[in-house]
PDB file of N, CA and C in Angstrom:
ATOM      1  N   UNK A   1     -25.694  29.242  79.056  1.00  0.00           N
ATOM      2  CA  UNK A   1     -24.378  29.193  79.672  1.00  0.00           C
ATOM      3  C   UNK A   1     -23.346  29.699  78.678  1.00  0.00           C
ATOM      4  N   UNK A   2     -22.484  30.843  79.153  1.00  0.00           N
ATOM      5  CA  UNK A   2     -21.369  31.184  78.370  1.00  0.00           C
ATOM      6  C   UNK A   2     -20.455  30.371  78.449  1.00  0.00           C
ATOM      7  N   UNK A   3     -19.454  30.091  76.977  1.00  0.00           N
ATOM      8  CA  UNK A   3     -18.412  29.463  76.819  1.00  0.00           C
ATOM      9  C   UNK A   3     -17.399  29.798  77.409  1.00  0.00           C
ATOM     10  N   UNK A   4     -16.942  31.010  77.770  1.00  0.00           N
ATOM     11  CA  UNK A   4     -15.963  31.300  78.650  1.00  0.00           C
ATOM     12  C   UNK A   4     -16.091  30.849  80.002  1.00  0.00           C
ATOM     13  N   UNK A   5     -17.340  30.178  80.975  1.00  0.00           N
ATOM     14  CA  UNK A   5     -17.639  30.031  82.432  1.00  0.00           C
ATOM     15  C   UNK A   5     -16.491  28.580  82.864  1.00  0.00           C
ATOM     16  N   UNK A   6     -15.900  29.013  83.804  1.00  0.00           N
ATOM     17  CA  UNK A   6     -15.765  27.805  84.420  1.00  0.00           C
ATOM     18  C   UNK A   6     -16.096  26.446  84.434  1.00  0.00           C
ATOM     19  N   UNK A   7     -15.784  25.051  83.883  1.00  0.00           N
ATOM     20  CA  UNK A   7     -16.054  23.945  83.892  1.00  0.00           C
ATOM     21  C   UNK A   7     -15.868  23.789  85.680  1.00  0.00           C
ATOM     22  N   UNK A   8     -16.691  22.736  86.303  1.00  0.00           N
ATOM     23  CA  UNK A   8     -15.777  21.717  87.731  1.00  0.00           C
ATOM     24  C   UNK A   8     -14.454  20.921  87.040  1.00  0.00           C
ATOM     25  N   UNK A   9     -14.334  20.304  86.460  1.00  0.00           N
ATOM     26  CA  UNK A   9     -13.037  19.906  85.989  1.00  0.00           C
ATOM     27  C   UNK A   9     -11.878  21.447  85.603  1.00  0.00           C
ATOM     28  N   UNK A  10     -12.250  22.332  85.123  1.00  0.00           N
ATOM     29  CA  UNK A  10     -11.145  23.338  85.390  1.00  0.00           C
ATOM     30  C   UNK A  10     -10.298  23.786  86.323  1.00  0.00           C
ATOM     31  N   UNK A  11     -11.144  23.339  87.656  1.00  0.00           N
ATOM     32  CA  UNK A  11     -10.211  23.602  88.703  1.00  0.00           C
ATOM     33  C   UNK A  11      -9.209  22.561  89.305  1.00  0.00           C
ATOM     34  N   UNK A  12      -7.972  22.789  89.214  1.00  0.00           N
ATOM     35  CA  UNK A  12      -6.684  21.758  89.802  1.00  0.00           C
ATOM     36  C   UNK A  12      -7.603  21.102  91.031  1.00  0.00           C
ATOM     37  N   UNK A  13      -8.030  21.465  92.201  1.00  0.00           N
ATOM     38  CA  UNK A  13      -8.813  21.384  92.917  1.00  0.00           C
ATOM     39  C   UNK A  13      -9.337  19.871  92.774  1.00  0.00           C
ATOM     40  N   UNK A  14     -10.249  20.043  91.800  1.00  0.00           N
ATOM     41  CA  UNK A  14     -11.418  19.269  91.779  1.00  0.00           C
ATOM     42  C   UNK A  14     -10.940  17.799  91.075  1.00  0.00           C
ATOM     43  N   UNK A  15     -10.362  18.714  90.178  1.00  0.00           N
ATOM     44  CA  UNK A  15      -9.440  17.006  89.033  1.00  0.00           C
ATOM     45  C   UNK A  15      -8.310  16.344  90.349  1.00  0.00           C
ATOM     46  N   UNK A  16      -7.864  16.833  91.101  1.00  0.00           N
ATOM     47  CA  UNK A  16      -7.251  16.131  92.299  1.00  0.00           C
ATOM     48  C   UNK A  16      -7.747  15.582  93.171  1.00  0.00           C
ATOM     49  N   UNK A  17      -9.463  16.143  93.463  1.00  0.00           N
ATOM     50  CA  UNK A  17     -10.065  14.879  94.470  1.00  0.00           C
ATOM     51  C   UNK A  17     -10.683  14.171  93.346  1.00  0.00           C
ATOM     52  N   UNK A  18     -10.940  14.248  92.021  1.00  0.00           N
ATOM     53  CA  UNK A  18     -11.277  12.884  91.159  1.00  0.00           C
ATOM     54  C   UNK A  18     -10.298  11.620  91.221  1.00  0.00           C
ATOM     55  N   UNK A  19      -8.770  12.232  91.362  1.00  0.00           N
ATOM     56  CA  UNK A  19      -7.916  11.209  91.422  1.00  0.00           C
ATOM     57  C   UNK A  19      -7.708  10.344  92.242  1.00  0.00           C
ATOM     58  N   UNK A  20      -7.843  11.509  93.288  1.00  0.00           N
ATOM     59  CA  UNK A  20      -8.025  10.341  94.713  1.00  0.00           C
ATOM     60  C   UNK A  20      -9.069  10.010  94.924  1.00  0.00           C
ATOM     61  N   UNK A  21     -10.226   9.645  94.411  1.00  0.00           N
ATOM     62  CA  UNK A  21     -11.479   9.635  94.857  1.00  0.00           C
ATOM     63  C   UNK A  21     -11.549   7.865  94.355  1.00  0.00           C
ATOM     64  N   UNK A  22     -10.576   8.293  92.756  1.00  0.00           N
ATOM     65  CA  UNK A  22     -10.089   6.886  92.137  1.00  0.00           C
ATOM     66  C   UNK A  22      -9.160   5.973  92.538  1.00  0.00           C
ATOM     67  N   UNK A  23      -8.380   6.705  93.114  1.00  0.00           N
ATOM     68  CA  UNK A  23      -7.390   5.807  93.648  1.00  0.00           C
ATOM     69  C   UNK A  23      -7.917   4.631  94.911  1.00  0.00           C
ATOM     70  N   UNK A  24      -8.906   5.785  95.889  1.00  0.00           N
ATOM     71  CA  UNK A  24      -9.729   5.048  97.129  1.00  0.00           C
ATOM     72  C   UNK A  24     -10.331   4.099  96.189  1.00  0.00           C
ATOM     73  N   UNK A  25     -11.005   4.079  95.170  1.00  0.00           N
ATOM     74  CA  UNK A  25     -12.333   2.966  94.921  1.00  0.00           C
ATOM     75  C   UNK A  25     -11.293   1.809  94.180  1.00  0.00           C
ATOM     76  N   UNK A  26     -10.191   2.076  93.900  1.00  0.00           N
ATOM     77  CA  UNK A  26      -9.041   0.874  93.083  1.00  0.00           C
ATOM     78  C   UNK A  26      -8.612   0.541  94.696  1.00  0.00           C
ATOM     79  N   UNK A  27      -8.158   0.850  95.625  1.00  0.00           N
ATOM     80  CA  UNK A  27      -7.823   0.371  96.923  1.00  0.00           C
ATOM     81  C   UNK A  27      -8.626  -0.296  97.565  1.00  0.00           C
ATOM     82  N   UNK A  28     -10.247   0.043  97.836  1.00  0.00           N
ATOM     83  CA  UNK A  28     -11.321  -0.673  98.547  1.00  0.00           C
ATOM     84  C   UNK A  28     -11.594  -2.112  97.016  1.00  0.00           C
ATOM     85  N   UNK A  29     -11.236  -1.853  96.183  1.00  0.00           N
ATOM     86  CA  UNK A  29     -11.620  -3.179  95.011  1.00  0.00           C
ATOM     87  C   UNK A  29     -10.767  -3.945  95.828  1.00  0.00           C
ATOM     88  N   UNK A  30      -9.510  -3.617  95.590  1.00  0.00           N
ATOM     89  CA  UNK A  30      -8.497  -4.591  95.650  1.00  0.00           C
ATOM     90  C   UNK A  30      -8.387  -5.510  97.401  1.00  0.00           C
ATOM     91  N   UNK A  31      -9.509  -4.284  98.479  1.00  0.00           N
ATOM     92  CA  UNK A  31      -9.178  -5.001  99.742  1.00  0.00           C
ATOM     93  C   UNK A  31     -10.269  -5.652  99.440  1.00  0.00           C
ATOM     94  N   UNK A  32     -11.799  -5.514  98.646  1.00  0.00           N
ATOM     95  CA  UNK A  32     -12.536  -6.518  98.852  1.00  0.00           C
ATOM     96  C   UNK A  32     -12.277  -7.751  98.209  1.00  0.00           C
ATOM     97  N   UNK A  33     -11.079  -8.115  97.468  1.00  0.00           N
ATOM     98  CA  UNK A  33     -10.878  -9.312  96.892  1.00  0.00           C
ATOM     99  C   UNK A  33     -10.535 -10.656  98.089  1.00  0.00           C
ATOM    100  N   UNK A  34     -10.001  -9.830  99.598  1.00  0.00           N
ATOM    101  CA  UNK A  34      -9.599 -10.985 100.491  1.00  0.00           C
ATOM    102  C   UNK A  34     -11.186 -11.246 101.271  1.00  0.00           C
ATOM    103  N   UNK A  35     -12.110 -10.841 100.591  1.00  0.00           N
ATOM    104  CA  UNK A  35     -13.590 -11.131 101.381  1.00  0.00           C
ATOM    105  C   UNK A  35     -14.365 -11.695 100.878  1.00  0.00           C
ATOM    106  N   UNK A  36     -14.120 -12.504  99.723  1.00  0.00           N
ATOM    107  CA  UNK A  36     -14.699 -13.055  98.839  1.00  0.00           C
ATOM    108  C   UNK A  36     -14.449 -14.641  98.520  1.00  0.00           C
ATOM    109  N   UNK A  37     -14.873 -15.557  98.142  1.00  0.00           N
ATOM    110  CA  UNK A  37     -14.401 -17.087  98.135  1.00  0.00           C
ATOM    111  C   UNK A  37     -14.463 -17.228  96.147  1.00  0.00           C
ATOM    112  N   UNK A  38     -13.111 -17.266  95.973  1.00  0.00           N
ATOM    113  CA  UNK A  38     -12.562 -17.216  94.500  1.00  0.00           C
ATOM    114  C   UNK A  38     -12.984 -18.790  93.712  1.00  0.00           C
ATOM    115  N   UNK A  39     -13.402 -19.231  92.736  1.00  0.00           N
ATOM    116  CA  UNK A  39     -13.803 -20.501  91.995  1.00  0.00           C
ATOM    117  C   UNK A  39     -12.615 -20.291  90.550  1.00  0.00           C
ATOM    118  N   UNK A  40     -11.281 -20.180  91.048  1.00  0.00           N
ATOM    119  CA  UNK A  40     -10.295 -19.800  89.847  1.00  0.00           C
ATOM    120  C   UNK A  40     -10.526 -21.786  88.926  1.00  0.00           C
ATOM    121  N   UNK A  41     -10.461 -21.240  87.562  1.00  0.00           N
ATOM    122  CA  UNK A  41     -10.299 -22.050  86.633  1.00  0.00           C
ATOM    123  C   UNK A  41      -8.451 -22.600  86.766  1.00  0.00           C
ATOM    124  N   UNK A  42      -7.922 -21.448  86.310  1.00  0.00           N
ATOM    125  CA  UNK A  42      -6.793 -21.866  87.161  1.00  0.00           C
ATOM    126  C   UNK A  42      -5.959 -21.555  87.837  1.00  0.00           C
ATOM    127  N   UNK A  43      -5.112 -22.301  88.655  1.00  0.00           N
ATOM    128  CA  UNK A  43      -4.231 -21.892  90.129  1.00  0.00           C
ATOM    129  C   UNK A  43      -4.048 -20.255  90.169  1.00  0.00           C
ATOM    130  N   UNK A  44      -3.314 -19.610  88.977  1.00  0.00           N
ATOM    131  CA  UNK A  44      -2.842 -18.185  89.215  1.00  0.00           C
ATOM    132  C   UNK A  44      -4.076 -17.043  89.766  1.00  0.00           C
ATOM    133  N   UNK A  45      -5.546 -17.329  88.824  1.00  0.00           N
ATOM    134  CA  UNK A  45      -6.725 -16.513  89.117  1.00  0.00           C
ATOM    135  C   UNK A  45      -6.630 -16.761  90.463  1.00  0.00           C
ATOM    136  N   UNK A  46      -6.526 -17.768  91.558  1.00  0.00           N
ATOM    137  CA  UNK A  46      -6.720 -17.256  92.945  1.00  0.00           C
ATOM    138  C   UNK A  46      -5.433 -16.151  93.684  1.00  0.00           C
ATOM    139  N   UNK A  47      -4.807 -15.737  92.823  1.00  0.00           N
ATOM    140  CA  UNK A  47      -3.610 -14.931  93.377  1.00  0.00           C
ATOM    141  C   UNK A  47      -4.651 -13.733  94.340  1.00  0.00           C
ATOM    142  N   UNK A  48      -3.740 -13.446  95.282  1.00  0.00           N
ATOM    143  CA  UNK A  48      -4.366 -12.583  95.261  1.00  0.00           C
ATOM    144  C   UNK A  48      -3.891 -11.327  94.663  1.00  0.00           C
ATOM    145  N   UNK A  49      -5.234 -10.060  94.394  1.00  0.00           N
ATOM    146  CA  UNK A  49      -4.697  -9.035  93.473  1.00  0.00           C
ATOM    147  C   UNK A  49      -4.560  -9.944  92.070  1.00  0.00           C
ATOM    148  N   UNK A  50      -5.166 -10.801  91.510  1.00  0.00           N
ATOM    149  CA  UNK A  50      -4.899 -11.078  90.238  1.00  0.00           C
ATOM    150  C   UNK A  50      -5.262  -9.999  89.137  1.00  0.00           C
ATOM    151  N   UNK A  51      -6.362  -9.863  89.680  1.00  0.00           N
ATOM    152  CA  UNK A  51      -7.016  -9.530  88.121  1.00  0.00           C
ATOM    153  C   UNK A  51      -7.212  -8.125  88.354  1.00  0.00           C
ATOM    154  N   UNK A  52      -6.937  -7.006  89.640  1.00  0.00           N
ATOM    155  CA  UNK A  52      -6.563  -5.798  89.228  1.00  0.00           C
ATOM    156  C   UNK A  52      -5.518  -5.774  88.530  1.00  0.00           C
ATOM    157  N   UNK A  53      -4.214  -6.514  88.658  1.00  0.00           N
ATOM    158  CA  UNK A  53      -2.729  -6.331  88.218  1.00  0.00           C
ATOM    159  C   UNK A  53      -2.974  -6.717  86.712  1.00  0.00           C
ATOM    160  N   UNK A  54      -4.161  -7.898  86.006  1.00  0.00           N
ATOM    161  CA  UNK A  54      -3.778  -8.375  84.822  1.00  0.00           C
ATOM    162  C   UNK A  54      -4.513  -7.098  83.965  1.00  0.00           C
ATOM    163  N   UNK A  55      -5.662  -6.470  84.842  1.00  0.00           N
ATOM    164  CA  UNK A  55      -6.200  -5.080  84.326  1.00  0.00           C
ATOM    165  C   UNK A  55      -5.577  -4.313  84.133  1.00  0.00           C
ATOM    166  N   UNK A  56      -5.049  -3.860  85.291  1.00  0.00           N
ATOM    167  CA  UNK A  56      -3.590  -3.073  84.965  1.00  0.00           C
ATOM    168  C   UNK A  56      -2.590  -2.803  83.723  1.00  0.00           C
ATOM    169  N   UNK A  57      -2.022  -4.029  83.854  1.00  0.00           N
ATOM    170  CA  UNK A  57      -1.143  -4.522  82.749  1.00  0.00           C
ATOM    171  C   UNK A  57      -1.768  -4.350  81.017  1.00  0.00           C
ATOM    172  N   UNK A  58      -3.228  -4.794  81.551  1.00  0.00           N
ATOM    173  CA  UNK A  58      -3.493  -4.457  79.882  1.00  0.00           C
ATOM    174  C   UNK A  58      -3.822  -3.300  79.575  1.00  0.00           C
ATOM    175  N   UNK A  59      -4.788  -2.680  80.215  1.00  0.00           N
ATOM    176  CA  UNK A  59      -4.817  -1.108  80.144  1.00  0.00           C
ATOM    177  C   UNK A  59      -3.493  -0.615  79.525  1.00  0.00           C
ATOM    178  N   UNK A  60      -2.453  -0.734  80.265  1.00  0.00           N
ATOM    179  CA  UNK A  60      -1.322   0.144  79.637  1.00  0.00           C
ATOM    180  C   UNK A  60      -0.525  -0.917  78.716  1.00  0.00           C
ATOM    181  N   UNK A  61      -1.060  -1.479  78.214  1.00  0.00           N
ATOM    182  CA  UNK A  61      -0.500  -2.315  76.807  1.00  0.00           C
ATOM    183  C   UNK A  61      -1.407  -1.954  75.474  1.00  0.00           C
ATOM    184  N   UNK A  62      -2.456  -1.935  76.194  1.00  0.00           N
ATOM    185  CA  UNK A  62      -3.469  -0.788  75.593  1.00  0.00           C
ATOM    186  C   UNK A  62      -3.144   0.515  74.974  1.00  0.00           C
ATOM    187  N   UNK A  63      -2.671   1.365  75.800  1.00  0.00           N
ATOM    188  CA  UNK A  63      -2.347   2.782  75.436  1.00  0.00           C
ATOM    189  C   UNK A  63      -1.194   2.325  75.298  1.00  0.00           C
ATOM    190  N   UNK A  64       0.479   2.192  75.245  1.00  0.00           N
ATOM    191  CA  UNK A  64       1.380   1.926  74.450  1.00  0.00           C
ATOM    192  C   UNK A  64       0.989   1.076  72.789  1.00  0.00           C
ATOM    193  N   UNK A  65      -0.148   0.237  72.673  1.00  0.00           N
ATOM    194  CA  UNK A  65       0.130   0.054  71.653  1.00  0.00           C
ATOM    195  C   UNK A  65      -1.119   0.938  70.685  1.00  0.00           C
ATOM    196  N   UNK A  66      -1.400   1.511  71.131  1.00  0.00           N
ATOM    197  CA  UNK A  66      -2.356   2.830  70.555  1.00  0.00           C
ATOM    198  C   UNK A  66      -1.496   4.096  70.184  1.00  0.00           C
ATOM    199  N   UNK A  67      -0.209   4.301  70.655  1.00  0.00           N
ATOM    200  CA  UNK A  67       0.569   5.049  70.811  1.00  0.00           C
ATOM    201  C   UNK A  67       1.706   4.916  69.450  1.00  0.00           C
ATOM    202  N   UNK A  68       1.902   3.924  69.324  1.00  0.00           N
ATOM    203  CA  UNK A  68       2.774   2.675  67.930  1.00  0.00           C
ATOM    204  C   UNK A  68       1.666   3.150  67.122  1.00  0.00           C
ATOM    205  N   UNK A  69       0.459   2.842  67.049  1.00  0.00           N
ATOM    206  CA  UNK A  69      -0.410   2.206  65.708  1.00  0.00           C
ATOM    207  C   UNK A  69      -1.009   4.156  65.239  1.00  0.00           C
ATOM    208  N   UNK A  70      -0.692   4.570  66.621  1.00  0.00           N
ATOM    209  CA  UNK A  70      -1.160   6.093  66.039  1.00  0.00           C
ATOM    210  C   UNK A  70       0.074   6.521  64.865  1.00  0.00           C
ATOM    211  N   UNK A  71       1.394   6.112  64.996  1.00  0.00           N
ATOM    212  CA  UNK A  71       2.557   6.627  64.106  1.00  0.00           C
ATOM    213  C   UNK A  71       2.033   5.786  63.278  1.00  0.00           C
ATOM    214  N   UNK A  72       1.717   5.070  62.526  1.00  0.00           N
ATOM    215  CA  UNK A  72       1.554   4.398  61.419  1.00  0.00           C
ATOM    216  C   UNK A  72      -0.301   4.903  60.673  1.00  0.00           C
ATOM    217  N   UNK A  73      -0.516   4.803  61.439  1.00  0.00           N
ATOM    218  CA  UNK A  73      -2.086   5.460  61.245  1.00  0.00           C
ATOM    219  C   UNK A  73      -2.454   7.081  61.014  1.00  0.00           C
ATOM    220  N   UNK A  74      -1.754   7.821  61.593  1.00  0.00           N
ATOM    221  CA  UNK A  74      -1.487   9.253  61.491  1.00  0.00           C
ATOM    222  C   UNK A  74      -1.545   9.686  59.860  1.00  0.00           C
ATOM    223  N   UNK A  75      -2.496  10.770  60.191  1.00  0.00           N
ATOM    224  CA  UNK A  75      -2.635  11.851  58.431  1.00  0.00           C
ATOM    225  C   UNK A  75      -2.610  13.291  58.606  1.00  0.00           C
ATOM    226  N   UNK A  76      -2.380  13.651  57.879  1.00  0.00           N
ATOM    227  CA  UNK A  76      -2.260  15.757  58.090  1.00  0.00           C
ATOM    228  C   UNK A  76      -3.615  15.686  58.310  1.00  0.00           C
ATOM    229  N   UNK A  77      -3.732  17.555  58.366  1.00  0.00           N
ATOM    230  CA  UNK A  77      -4.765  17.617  58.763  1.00  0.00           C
ATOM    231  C   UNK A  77      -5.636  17.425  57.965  1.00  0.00           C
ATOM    232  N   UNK A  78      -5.320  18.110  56.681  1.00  0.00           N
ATOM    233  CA  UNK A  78      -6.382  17.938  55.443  1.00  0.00           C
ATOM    234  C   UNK A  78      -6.299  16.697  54.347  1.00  0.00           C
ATOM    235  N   UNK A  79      -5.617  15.941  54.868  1.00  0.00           N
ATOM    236  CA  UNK A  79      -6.198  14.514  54.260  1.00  0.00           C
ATOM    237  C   UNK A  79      -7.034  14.402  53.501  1.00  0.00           C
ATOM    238  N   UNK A  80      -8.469  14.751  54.087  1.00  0.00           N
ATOM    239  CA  UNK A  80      -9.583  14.038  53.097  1.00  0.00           C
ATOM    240  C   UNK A  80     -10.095  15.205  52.383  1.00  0.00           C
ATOM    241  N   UNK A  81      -9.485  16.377  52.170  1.00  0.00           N
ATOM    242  CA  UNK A  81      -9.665  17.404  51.993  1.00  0.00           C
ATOM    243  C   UNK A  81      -9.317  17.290  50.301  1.00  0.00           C
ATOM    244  N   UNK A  82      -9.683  17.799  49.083  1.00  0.00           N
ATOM    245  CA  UNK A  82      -8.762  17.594  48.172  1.00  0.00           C
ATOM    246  C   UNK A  82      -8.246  19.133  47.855  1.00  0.00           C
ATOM    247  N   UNK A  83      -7.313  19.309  47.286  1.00  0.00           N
ATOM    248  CA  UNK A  83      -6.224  20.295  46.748  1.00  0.00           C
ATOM    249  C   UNK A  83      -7.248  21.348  46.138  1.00  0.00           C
ATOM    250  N   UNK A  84      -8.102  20.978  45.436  1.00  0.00           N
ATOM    251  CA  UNK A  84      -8.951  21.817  44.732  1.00  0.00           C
ATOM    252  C   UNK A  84     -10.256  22.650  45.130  1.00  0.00           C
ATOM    253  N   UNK A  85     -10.695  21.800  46.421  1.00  0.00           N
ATOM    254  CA  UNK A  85     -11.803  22.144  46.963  1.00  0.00           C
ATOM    255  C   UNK A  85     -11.632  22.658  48.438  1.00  0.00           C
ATOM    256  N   UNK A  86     -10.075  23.258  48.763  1.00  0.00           N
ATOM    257  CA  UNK A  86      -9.634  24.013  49.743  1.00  0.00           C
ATOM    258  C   UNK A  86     -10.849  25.197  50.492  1.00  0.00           C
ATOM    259  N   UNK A  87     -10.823  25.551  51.324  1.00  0.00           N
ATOM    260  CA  UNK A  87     -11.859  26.567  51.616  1.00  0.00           C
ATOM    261  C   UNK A  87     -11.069  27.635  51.542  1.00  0.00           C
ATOM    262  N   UNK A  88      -9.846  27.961  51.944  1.00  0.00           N
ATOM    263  CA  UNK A  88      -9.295  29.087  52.058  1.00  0.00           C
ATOM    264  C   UNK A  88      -8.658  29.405  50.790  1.00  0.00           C
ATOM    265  N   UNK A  89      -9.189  29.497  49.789  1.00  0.00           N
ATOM    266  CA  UNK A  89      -8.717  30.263  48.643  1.00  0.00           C
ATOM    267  C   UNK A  89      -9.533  30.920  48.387  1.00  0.00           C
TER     268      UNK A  89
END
């Protein structure tokens, strides 16, 4: 296979029915939660929609704080590179 060929993810197309394909299977989760008989530890776990929303919520507390720790964590490129043992000289 040549490197130049077409990926399925290259096409706008295709990455747009992945999205919705995701969005349907987060919609059918969330309707099968009213078909189910919940044993919450406590009161809030029987919400309904609990625990997509607390997924939710952390996921993107997740990537915001990956986002922070990348500015503090961040190095050039040649970091581990030393001054002397450059390739391009």
């Amino acid at each position: 296979m040549n490197d130049d060929d077409p990926r399925w993810l290259d096409n706008p197309r295709n990455v747009t029915r992945v999205v919705y394909g995701l969005a349907v299977l987060c919609a059918l989760a969330l309707v099968a939660d009213l078909f189910y008989r919940k044993h919450p530890h406590f009161g809030f776990e029987g919400w309904f929609g609990f625990y997509p929303v607390y997924g939710f919520i952390g996921s993107v507390g997740l990537v915001l704080s990956a986002k922070w720790l990348r500015r503090w964590l961040r190095r050039d490129e040649d970091y581990y590179q030393r001054p002397e043992h450059r390739d391009d000289d």
